[in-house]
Protein backbone atom coordinates (compact mmCIF):
# COMPACT_ATOMS: atom_id res chain seq x y z
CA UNK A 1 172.25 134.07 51.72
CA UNK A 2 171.33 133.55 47.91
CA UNK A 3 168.17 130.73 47.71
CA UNK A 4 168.85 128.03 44.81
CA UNK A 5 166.98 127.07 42.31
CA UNK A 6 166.10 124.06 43.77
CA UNK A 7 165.10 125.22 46.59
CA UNK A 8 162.92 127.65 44.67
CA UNK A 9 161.25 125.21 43.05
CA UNK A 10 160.61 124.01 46.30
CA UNK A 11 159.32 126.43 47.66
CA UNK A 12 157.27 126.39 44.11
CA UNK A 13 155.77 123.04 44.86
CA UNK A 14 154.96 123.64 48.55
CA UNK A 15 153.07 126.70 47.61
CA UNK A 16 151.26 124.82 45.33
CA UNK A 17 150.15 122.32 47.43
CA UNK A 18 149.11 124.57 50.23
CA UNK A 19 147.30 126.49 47.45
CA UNK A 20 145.63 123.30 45.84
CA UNK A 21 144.69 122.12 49.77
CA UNK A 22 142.97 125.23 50.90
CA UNK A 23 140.82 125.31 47.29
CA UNK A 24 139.60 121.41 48.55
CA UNK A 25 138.94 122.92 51.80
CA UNK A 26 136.90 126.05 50.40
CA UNK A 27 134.89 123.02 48.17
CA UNK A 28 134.21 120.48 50.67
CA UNK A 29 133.54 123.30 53.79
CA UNK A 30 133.28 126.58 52.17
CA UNK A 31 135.23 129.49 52.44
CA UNK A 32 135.45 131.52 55.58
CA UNK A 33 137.41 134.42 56.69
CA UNK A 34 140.03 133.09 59.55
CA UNK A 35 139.99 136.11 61.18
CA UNK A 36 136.19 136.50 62.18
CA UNK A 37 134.80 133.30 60.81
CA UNK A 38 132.29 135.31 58.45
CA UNK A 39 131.32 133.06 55.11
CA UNK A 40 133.19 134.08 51.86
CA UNK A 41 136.57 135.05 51.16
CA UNK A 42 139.15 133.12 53.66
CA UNK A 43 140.35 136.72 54.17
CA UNK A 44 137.63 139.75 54.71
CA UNK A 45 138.28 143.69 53.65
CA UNK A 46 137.72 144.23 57.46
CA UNK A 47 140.23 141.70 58.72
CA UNK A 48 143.03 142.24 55.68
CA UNK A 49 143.01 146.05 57.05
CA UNK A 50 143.62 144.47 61.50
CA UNK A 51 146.91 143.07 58.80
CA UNK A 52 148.24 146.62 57.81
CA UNK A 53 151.22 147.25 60.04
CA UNK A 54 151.38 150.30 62.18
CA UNK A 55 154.46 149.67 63.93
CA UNK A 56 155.94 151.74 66.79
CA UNK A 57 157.69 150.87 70.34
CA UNK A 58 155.66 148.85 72.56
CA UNK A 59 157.70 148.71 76.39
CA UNK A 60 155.88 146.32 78.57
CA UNK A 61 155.20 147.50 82.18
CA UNK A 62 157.13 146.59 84.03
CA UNK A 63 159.98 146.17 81.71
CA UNK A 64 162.51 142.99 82.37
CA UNK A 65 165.56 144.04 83.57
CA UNK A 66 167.64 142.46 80.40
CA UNK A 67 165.65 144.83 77.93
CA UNK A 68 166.98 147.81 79.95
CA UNK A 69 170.15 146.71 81.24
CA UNK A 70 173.44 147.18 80.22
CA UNK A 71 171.83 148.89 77.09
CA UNK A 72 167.95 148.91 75.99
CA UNK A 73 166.62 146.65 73.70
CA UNK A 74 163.46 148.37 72.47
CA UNK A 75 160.47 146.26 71.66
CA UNK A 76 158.77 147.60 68.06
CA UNK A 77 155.37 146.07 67.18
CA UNK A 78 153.43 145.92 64.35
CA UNK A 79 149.80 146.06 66.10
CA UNK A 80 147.49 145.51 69.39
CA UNK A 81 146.88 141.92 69.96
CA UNK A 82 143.35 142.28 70.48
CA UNK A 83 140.62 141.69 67.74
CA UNK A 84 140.96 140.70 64.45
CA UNK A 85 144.59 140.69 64.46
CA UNK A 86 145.10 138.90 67.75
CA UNK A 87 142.66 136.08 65.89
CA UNK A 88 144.88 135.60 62.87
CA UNK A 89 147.66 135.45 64.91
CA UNK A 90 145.93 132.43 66.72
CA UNK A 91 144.50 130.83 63.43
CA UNK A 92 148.24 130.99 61.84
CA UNK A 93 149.79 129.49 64.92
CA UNK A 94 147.56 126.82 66.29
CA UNK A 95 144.93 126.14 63.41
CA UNK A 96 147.36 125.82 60.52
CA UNK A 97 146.05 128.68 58.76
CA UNK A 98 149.01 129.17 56.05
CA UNK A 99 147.52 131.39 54.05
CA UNK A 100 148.08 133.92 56.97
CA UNK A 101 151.98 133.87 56.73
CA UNK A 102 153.00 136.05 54.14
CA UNK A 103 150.34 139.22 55.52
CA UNK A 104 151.87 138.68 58.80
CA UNK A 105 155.62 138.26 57.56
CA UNK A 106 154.73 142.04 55.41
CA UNK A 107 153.98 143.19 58.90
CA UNK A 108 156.94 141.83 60.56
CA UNK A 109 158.79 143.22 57.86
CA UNK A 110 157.44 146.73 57.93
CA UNK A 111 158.18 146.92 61.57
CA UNK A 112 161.67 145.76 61.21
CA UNK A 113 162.26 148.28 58.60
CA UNK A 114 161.21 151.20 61.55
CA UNK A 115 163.25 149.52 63.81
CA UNK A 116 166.29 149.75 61.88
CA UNK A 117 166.05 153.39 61.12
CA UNK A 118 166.72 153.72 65.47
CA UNK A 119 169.30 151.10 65.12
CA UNK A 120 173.01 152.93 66.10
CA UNK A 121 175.32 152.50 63.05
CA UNK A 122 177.03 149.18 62.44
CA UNK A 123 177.50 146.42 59.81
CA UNK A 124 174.41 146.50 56.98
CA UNK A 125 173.49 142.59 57.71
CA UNK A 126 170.45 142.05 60.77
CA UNK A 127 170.23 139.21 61.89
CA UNK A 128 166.94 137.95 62.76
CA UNK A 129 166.82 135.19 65.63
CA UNK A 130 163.28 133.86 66.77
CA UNK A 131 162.61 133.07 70.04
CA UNK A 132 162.03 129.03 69.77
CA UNK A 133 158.57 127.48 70.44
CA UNK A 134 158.11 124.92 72.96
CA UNK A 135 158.99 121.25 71.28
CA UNK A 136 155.42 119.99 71.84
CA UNK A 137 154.04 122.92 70.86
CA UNK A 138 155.52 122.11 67.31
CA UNK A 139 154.87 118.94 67.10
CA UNK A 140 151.05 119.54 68.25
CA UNK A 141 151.12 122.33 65.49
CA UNK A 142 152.90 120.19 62.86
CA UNK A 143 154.82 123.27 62.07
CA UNK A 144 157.56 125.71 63.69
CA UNK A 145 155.35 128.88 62.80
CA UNK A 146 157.80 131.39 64.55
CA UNK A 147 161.04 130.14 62.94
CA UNK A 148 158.86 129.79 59.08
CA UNK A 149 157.44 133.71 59.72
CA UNK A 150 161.14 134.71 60.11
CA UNK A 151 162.75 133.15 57.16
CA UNK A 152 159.66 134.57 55.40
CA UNK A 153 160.34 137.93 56.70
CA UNK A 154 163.53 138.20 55.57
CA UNK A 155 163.09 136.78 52.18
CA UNK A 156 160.54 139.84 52.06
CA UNK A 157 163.36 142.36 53.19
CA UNK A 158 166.03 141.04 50.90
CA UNK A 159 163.46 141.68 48.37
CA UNK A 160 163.75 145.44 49.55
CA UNK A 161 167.29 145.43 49.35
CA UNK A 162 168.22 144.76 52.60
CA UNK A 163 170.46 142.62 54.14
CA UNK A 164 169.21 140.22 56.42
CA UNK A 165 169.48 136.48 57.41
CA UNK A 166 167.63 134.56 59.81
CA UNK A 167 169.73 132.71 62.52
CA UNK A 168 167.81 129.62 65.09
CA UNK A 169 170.60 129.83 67.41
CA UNK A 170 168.03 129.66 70.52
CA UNK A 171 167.21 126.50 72.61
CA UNK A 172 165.06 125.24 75.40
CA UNK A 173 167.29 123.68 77.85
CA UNK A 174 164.25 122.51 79.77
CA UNK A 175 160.35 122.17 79.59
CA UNK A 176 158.72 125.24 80.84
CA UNK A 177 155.17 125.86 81.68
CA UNK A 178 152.30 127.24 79.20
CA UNK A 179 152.20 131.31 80.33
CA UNK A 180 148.54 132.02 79.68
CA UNK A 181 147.24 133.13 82.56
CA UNK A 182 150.61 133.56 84.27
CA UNK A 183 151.58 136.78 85.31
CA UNK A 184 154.20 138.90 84.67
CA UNK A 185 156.31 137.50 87.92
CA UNK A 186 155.08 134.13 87.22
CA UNK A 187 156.20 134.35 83.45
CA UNK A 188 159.57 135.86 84.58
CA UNK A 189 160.24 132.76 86.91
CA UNK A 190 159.20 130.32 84.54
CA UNK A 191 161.00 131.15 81.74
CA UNK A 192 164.80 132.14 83.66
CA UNK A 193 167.37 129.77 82.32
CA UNK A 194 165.32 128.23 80.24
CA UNK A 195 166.99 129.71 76.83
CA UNK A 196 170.22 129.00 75.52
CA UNK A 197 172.48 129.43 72.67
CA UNK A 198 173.54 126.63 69.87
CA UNK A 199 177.41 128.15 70.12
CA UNK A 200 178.41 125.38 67.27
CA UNK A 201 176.16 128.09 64.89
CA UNK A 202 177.93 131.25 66.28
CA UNK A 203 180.98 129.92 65.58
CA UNK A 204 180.31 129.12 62.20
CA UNK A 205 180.35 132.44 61.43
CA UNK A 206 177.15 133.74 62.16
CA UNK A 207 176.81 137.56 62.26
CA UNK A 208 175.39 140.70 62.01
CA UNK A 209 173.31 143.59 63.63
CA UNK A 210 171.55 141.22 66.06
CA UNK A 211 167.56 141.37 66.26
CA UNK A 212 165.10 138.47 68.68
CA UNK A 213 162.31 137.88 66.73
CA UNK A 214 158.94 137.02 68.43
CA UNK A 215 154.83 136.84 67.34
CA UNK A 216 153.60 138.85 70.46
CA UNK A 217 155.11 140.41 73.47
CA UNK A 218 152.74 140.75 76.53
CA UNK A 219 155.23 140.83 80.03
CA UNK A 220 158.52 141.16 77.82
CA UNK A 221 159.97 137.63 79.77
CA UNK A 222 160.29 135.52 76.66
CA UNK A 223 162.29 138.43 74.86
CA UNK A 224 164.27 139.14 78.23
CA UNK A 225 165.14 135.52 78.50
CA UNK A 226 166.09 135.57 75.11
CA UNK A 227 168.38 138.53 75.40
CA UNK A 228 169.82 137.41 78.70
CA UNK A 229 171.14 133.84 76.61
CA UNK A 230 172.53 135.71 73.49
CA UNK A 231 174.20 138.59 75.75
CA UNK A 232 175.76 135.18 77.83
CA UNK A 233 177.42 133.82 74.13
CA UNK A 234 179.05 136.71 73.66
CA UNK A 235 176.04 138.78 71.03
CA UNK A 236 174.48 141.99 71.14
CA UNK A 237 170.98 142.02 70.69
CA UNK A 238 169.75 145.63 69.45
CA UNK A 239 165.96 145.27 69.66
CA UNK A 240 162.74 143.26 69.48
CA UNK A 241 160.72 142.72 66.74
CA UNK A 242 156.67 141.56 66.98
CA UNK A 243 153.71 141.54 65.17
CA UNK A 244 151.85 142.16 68.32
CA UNK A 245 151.67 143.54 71.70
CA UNK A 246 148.92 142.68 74.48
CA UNK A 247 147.49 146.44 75.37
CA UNK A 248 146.85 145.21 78.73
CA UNK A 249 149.94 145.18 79.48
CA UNK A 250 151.81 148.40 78.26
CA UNK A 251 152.58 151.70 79.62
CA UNK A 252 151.36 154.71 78.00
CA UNK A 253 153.04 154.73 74.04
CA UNK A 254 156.59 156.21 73.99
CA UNK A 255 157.82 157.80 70.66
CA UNK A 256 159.59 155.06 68.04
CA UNK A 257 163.21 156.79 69.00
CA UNK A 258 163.14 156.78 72.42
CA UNK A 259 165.67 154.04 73.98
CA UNK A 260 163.81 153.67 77.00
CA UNK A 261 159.89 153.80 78.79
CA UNK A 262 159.69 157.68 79.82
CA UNK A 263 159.44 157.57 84.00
């Protein structure tokens, strides 16, 4: 979907502010890096390079049952969350660090180009559909940082001559618990049932090689829950695409075109 003018020069304006508000904030608090907190530039050498995607398949283990069953849906990440990159990922999402988007969104972007290389042949559009953040985890935010990474992404990838679209056809149908600390069970539990799909957009015409967008993947339950709700309105999700994946909780690295975890 062409972007109008107008909303170009939107998009103008909005950069402009966020531009003109982080120079007050470097002038009234000085400048630090938002990865490791270090004084100077609001994004160090050693912290830009945690932002250079390496992406390959990242299977959580155990894997959900919907990312194996009827067909795999291989997770791709762009990094470890661990270190720098697991900080930026926390100062974009809950400390309003905007500045962030774009290096993450190249990452996202760089992954989702492997990913498509794997991808069985099928129409040229992908269709990019985050997994939705909690309501009051948006509002506490002031921002929907999954859903604004996406439509980033893909404005980066239609830049690259793809085809690509972003769709928010996910829902919460009910409240469900914060999963830190929760483990992989526990996650799996809270999160059944809890997704489902706005069929008004699917039947507007919504289409394309389908792709669930998500920031990290650490027991694979959010992604499975998504899958499970866009398999149940009649899509086909192909893979998952992340920025990040806990190393805690993944089995040794399979190579990028294998469908499954090795056994």
């Amino acid at each position: 979907m062409a972007f109008t003018s107008r909303s170009a020069d939107a998009r103008t304006i909005l950069t402009g502010v966020t531009t003109w508000r982080d120079a007050a904030g470097d002038l009234l608090l000085g400048s630090r890096c938002a990865g490791c907190s270090s004084p100077g530039r609001r994004l160090c050498q050693a912290c830009a390079g945690a932002l250079v995607a390496r992406p390959r398949v990242a299977w959580p283990d155990p894997v959900p049952g919907p990312l194996l069953q009827p067909a795999a849906v291989t997770p791709f990440c762009g990094g470890t969350y661990e270190g720098s990159l697991r900080e930026l990922v926390v100062a974009y999402k809950d400390h309003a660090r905007y500045g962030l988007r774009r290096p993450l969104a190249r990452m996202l972007a760089d992954v989702i180009g492997l990913l498509t290389e794997q991808l069985p042949a099928g129409p040229e559009r992908l269709l990019l559909v985050p997994i939705p953040s909690a309501p009051a985890a948006v509002r506490r935010r002031g921002h929907d940082s999954l859903l604004s990474l996406a439509r980033l992404t893909a404005a980066l990838l239609r830049r690259r001559g793809r085809d690509v679209t972003v769709g928010a056809l996910l829902h919460q149908t009910r409240a469900v618990l914060d999963s830190a600390g929760l483990s992989a069970v526990e996650r799996s539990r809270n999160l059944a049932g809890a997704l489902t799909v706005r069929a008004a957009r699917v039947h507007a015409g919504v289409h394309g090689r389908v792709v669930v967008v998500d920031d990290v993947i650490t027991t694979g339950a959010s992604a499975a829950e998504a899958v499970r709700a866009l398999r149940g309105a009649g899509l086909t999700p192909l893979a998952v695409a992340v920025v990040a994946a806990t190393p805690r909780r993944f089995a040794t690295p399979v190579a990028a075109g294998d469908p499954a975890p090795r056994t």
